[in-house]
Structures are given as structure tokens and as C-alpha cells.
N, C-alpha and C. Protein backbone atom coordinates (compact mmCIF):
# COMPACT_ATOMS: atom_id res chain seq x y z
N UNK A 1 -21.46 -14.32 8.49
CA UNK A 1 -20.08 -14.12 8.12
C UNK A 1 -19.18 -14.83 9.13
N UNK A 2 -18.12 -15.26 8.74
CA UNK A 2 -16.94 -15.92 9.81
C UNK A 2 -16.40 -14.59 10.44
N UNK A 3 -16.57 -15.19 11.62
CA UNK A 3 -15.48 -14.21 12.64
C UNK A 3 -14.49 -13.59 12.57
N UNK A 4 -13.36 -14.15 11.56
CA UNK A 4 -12.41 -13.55 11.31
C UNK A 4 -12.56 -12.66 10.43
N UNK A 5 -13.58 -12.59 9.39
CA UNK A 5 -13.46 -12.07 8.29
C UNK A 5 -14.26 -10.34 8.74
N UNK A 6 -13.51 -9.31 8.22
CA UNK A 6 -13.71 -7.88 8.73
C UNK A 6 -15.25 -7.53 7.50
N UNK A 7 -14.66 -7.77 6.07
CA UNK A 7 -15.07 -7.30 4.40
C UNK A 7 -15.43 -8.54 4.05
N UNK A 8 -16.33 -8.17 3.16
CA UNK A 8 -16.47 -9.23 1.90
C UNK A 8 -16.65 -8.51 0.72
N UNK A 9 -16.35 -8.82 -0.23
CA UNK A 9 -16.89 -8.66 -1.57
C UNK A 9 -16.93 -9.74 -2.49
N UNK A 10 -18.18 -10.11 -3.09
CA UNK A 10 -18.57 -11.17 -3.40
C UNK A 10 -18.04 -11.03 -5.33
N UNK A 11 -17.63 -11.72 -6.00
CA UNK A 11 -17.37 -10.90 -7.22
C UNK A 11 -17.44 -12.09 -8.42
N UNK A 12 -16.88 -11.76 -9.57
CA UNK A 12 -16.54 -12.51 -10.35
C UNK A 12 -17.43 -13.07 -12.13
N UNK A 13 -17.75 -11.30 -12.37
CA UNK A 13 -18.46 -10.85 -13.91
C UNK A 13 -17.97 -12.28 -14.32
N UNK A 14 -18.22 -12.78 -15.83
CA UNK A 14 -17.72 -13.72 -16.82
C UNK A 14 -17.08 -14.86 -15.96
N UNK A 15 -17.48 -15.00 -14.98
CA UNK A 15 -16.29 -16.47 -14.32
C UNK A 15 -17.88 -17.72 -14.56
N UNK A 16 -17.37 -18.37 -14.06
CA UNK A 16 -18.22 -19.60 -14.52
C UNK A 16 -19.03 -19.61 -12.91
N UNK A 17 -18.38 -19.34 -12.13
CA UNK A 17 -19.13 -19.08 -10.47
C UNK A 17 -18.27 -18.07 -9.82
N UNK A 18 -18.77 -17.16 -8.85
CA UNK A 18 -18.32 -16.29 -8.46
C UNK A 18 -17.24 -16.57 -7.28
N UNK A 19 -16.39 -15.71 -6.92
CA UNK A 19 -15.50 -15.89 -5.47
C UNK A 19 -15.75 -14.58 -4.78
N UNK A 20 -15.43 -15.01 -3.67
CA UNK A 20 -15.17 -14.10 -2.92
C UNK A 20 -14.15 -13.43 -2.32
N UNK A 21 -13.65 -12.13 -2.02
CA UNK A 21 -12.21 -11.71 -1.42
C UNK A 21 -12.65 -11.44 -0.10
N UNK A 22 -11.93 -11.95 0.91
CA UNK A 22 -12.26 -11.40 2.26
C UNK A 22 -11.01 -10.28 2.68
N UNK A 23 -11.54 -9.68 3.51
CA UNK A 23 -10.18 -8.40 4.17
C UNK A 23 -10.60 -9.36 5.76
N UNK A 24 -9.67 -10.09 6.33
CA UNK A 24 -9.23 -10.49 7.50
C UNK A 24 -9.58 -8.82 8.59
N UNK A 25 -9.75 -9.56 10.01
CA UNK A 25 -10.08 -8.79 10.65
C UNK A 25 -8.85 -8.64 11.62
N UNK A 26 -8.38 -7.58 12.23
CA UNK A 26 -6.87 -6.97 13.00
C UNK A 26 -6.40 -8.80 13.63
N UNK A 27 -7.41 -9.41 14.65
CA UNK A 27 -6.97 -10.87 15.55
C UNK A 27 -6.28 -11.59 14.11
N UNK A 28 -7.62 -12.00 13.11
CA UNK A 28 -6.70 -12.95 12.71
C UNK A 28 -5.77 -12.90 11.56
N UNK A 29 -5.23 -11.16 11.76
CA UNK A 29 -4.23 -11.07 10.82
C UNK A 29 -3.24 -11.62 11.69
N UNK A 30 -3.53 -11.24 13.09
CA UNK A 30 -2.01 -11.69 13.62
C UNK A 30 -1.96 -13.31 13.85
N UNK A 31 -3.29 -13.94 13.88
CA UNK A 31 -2.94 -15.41 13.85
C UNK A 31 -2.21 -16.00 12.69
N UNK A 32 -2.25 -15.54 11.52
CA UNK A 32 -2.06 -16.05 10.10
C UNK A 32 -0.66 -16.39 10.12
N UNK A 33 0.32 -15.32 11.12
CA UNK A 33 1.98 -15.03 11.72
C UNK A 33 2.61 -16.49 11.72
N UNK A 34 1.43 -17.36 12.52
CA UNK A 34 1.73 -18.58 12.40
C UNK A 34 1.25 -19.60 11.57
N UNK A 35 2.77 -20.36 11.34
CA UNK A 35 2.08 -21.49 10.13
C UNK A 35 0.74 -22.28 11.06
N UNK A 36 0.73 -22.59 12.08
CA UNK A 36 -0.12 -23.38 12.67
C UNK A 36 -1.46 -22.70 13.05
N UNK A 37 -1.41 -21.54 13.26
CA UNK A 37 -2.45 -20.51 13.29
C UNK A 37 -3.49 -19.78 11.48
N UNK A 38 -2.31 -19.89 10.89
CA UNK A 38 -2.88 -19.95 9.58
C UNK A 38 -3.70 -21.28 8.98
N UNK A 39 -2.87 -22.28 8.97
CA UNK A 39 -3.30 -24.09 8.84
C UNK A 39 -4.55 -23.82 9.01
N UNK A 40 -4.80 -23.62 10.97
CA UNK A 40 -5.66 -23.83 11.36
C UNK A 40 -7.02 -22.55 10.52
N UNK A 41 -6.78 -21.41 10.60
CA UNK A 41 -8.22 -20.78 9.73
C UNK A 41 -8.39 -21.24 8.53
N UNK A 42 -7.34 -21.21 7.60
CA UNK A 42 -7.53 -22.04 6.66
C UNK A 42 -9.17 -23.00 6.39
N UNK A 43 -8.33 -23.88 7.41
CA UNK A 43 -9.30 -24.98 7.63
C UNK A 43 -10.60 -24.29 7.78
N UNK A 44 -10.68 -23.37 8.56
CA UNK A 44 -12.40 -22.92 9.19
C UNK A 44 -12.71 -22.27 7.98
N UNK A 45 -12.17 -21.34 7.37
CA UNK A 45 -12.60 -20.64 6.30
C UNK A 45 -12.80 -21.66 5.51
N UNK A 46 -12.19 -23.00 4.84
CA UNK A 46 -12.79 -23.80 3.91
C UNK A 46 -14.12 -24.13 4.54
N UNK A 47 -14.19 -24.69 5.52
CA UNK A 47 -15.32 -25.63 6.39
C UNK A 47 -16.98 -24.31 5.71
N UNK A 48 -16.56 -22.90 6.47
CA UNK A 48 -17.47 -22.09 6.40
C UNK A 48 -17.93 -22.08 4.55
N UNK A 49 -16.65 -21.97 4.12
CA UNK A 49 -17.41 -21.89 2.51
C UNK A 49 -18.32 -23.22 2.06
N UNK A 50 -18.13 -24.23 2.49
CA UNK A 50 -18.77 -25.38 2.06
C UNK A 50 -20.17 -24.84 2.40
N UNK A 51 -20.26 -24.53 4.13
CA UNK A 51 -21.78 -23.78 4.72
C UNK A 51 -22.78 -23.51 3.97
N UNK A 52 -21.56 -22.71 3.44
CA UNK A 52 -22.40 -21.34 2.60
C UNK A 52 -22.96 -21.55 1.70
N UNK A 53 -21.83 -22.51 0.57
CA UNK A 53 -22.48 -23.15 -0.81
C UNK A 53 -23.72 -24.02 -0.48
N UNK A 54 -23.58 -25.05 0.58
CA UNK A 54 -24.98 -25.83 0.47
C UNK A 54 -26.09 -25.00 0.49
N UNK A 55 -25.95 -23.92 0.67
CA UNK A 55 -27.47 -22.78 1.25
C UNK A 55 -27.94 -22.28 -0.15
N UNK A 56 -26.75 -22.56 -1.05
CA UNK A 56 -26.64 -21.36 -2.23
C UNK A 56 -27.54 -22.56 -3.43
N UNK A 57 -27.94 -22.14 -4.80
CA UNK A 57 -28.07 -22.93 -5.87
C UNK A 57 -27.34 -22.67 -6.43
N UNK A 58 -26.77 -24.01 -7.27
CA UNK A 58 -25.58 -24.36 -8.12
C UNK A 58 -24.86 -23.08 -8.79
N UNK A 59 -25.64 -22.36 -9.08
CA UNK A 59 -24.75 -21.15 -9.97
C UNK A 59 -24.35 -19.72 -8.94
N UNK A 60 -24.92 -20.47 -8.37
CA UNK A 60 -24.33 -18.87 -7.03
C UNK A 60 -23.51 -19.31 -6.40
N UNK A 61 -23.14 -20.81 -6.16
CA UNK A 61 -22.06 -21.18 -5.15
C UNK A 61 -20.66 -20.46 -5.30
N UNK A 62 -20.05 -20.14 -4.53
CA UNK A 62 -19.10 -19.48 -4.53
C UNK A 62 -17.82 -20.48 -4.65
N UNK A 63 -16.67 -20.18 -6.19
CA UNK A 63 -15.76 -21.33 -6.49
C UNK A 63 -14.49 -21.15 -5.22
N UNK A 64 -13.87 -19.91 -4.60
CA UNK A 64 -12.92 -20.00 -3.83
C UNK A 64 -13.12 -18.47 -3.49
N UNK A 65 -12.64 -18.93 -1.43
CA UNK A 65 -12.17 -17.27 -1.14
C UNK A 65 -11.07 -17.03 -0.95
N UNK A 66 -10.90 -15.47 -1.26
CA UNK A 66 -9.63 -15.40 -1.94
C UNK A 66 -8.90 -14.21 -0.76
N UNK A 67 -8.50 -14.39 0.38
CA UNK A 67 -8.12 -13.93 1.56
C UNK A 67 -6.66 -13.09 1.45
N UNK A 68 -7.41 -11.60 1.98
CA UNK A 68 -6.37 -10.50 1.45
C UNK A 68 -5.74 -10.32 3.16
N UNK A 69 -4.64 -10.32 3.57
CA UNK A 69 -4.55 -9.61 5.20
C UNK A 69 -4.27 -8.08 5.42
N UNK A 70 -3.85 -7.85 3.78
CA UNK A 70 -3.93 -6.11 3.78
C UNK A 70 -5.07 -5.48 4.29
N UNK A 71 -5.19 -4.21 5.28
CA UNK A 71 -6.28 -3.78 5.09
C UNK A 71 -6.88 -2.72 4.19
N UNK A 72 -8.72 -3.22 4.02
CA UNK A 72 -9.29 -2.14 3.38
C UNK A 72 -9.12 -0.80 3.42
N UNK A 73 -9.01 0.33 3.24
CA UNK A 73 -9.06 1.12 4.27
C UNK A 73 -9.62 2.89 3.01
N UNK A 74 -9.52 3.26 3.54
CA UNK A 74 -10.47 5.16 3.01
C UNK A 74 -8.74 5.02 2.18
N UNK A 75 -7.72 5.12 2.99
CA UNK A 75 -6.81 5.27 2.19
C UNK A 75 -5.87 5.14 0.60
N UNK A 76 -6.37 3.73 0.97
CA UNK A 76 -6.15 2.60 0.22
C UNK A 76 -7.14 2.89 -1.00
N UNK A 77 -7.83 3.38 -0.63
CA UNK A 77 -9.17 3.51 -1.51
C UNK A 77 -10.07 2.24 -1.63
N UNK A 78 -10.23 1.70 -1.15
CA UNK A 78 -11.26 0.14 -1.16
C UNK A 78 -12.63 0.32 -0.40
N UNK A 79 -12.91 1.04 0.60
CA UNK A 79 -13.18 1.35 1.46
C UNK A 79 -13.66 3.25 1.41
N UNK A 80 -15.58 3.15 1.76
CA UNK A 80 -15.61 4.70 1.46
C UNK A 80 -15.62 5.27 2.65
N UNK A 81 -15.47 6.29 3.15
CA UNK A 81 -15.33 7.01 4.73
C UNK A 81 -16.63 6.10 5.62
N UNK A 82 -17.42 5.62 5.07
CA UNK A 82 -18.40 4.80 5.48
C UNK A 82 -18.53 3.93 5.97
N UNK A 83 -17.26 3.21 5.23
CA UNK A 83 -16.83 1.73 5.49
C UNK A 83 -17.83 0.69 4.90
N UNK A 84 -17.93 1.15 3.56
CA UNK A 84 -18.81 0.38 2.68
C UNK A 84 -17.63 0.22 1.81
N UNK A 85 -17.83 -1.32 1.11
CA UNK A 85 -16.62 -1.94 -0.07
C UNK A 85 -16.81 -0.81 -0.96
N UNK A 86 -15.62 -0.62 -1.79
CA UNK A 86 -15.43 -0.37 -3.26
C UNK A 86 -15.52 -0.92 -3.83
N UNK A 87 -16.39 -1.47 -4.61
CA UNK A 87 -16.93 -3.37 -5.90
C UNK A 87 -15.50 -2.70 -6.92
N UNK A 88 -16.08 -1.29 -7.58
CA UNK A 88 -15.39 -1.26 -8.63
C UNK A 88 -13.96 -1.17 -8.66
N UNK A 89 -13.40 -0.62 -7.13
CA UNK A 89 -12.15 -0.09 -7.08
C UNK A 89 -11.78 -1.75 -7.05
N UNK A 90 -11.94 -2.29 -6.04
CA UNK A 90 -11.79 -4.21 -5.92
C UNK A 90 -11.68 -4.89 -7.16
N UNK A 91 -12.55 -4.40 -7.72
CA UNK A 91 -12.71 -5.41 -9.43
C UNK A 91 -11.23 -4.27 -10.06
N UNK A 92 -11.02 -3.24 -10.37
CA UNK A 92 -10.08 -2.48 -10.97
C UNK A 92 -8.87 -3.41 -10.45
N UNK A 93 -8.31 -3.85 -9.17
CA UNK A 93 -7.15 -3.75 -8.81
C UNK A 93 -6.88 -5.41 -8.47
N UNK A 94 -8.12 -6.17 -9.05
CA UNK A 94 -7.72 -7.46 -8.53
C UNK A 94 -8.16 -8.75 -10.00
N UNK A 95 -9.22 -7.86 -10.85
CA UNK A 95 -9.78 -8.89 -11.37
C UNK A 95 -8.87 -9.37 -12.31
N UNK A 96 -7.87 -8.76 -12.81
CA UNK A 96 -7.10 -9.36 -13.84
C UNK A 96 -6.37 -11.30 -12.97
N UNK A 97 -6.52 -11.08 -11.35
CA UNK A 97 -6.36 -12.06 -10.72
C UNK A 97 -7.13 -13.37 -11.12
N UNK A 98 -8.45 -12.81 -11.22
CA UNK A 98 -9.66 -14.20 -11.32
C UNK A 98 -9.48 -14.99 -11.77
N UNK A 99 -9.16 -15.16 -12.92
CA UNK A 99 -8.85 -16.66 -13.91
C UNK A 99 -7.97 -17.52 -13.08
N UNK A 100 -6.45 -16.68 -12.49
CA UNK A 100 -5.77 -17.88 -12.19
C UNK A 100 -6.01 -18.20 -10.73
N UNK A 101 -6.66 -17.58 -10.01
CA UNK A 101 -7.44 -17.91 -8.56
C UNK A 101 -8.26 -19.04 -9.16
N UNK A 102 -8.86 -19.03 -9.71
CA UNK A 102 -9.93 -20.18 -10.31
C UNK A 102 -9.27 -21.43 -10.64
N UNK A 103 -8.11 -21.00 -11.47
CA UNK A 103 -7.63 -22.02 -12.49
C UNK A 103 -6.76 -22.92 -10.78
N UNK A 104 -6.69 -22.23 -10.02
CA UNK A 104 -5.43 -22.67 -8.59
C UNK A 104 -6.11 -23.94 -8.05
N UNK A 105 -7.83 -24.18 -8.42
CA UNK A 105 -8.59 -25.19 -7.78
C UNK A 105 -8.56 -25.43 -6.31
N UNK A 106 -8.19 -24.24 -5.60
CA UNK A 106 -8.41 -24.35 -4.19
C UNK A 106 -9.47 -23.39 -3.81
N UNK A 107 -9.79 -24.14 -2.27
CA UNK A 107 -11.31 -23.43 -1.84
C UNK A 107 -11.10 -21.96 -1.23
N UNK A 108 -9.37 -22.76 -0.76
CA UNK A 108 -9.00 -20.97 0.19
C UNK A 108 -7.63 -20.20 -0.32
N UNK A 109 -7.61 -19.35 -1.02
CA UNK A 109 -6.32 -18.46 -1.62
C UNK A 109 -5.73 -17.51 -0.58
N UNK A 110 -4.46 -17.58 -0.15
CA UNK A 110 -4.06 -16.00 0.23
C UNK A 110 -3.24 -15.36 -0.55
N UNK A 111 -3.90 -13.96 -0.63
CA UNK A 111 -2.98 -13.18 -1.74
C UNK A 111 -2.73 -12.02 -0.60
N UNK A 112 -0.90 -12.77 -1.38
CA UNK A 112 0.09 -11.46 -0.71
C UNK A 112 -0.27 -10.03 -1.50
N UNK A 113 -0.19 -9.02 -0.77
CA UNK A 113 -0.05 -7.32 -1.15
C UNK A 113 1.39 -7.30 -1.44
């Protein structure tokens, strides 16, 4: 996993290839503050997804991650006292997103809360 990244959930029923949502970890929420600090993960988070895909076969490659800086949390409900993802609560509150994350043709999305 990249350093910055706290969560993953890997997702994406009926899509043609799956994405991923990351929950950013406390540092590089506060780097993101800056345009030049954001630019810059950006960049690493694309670099890392390329990583990842070469490891993967064609239908598992992952099409874009889709970088939340909200956090997960018990509260929020995403997150069980465990600190294991919620797939379904994640898919409930985001998937109507997928198509146009996909349709955006970029490797790295941030979605505002």
C-alpha cells in the first residue's frame, strides 16, 4: 500500500475494471492543503497505480483511484469498531459515483465530502 493511503476499498460490481477509493492518512491530508503538496501525491499515487496494474492481469487492473480526505471512521459508519472497511456501506454511499469517475479518464480522482 502507499504511505499515504490509511483504507482501501477495492470496488466496482458491473464496471468494465474495478477502482479503488482510498481514505488518505491524518500527514497527507494536511499535505493535500497545498496545491504543490497535492500536485506532488497526485503524482505518487498515479506512479503507485501503474505498480500495481503491471502486477495485476488485464481484467483486475484497477481503472482509477478515487481519493476521499474525509475520514473513515465508526462514526461515519464506513468503518467497524475494528477498523475493518464497510464494502457495502462504501458501495451504498458512493457507487451511484462510478460511471462518471470512470467516464473522468483520469488515473487519480479527488472527491470532495
Amino acid at each position: 500500500m502507499h504511505s499515504s493511503v490509511e483504507a482501501c476499498c477495492v470496488t466496482g460490481a458491473n464496471l468494465g475494471q474495478p477502482l479503488a477509493l482510498l481514505m488518505l492518512n491524518v500527514d497527507a491530508v494536511k499535505k493535500v492543503s497545498d496545491p504543490a503538496g497535492k500536485s506532488e501525491l497526485e503524482a505518487s499515487l498515479a506512479q503507485h497505480l501503474k505498480h500495481v496494474n503491471e502486477a495485476l492481469d488485464p481484467h483486475e487492473q484497477l481503472d482509477c483511484l478515487v481519493v476521499m480526505t474525509e475520514a473513515w471512521t465508526v462514526d461515519n459508519d464506513l468503518i467497524t469498531p475494528t477498523f475493518k472497511v464497510k464494502r457495502n456501506r462504501v458501495e451504498d454511499l458512493f457507487a451511484k459515483n462510478y460511471d462518471t469517475w470512470v467516464g473522468m479518464r483520469k488515473k487519480v480522482i479527488w472527491h470532495q465530502a
